[in-house]
C-alpha atoms as a PDB file:
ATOM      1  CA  UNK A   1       6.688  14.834  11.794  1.00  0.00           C
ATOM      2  CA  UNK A   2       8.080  11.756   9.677  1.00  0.00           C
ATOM      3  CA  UNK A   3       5.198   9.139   9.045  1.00  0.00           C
ATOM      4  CA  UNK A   4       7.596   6.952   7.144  1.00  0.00           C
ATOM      5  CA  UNK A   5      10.611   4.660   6.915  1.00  0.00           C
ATOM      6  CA  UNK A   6      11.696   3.015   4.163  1.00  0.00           C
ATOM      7  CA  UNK A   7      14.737   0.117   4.717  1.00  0.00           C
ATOM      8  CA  UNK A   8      16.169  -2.512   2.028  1.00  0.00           C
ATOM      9  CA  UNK A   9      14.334  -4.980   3.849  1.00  0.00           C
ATOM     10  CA  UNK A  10      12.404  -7.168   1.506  1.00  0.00           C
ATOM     11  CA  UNK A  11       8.999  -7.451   2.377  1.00  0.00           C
ATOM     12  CA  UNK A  12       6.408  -9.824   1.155  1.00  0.00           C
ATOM     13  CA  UNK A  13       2.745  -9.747   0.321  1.00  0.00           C
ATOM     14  CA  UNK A  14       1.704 -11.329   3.965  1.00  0.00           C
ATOM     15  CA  UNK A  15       4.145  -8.436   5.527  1.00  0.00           C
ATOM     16  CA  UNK A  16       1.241  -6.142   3.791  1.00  0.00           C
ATOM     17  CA  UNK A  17      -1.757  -8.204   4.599  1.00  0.00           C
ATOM     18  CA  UNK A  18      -1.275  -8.310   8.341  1.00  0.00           C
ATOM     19  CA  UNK A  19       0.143  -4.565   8.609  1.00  0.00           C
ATOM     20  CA  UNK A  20      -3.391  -3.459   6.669  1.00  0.00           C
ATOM     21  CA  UNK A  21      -4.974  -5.767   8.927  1.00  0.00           C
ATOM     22  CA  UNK A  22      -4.152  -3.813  12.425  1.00  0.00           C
ATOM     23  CA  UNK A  23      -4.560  -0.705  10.904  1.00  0.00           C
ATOM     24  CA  UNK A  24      -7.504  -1.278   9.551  1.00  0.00           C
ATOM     25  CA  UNK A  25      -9.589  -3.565  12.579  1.00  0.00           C
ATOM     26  CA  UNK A  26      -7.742  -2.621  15.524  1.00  0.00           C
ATOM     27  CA  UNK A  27     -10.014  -0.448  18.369  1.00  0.00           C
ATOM     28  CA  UNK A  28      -6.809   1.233  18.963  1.00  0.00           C
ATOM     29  CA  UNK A  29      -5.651   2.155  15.350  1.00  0.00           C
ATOM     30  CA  UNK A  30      -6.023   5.749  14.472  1.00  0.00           C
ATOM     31  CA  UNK A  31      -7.565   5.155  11.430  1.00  0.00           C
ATOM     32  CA  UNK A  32     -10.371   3.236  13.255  1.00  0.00           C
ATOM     33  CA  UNK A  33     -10.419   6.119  15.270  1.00  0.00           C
ATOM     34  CA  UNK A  34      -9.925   9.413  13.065  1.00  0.00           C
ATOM     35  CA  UNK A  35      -9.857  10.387   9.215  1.00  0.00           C
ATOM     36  CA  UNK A  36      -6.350  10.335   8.287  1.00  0.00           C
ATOM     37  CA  UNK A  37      -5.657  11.138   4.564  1.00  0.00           C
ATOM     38  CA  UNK A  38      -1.843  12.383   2.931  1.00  0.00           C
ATOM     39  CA  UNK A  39      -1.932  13.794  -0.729  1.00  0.00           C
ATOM     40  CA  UNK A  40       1.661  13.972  -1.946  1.00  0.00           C
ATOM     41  CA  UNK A  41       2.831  16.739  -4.914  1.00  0.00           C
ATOM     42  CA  UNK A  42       5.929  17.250  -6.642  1.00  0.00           C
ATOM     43  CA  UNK A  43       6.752  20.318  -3.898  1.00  0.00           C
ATOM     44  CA  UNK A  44       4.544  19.750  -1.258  1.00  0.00           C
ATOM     45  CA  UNK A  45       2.777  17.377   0.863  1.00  0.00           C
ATOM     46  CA  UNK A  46      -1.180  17.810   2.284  1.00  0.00           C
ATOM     47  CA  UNK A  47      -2.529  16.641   5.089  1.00  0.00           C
ATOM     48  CA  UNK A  48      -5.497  15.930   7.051  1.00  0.00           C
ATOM     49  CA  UNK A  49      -5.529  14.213  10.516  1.00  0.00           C
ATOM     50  CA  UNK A  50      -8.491  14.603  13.076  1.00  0.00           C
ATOM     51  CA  UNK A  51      -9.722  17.079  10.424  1.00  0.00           C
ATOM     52  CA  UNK A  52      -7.120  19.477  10.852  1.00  0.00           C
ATOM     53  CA  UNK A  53      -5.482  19.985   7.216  1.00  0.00           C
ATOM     54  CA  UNK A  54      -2.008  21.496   6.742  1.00  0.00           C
ATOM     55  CA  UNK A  55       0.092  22.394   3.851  1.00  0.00           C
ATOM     56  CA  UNK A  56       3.707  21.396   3.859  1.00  0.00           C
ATOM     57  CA  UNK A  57       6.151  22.299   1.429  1.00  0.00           C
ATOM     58  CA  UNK A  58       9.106  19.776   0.939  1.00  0.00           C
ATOM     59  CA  UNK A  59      12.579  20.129   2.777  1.00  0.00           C
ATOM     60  CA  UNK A  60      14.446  22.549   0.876  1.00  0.00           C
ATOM     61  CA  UNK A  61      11.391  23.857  -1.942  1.00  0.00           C
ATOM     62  CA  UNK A  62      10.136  26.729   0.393  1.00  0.00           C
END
């Protein structure tokens, strides 16, 4: 599952502040809703949504 994009877009501090905002007040955001927490390694990736964790090791380490 990819969580994120990245683009050459420049983006600017208020680009930040209202993102934050909905995802952070919104009755509909899932972090409102759910703990949702991502701890990235050099090899792998952790994860836990809706407390169910997973271990993920990067494309092409494993």
């Amino acid at each position: 599952m990819v969580r994120q994009v990245f683009t050459e877009t420049p983006q600017y501090p208020v680009d930040y502040a209202v993102g934050n905002h909905f995802v952070a007040t919104h009755d509909r955001s899932p972090f409102v809703t759910r703990p949702c927490i991502q701890r990235r390694g050099i090899d792998r990736y952790d994860t836990l949504d809706a407390l169910v964790g997973r271990r993920n090791a990067r494309a092409g380490t494993g």
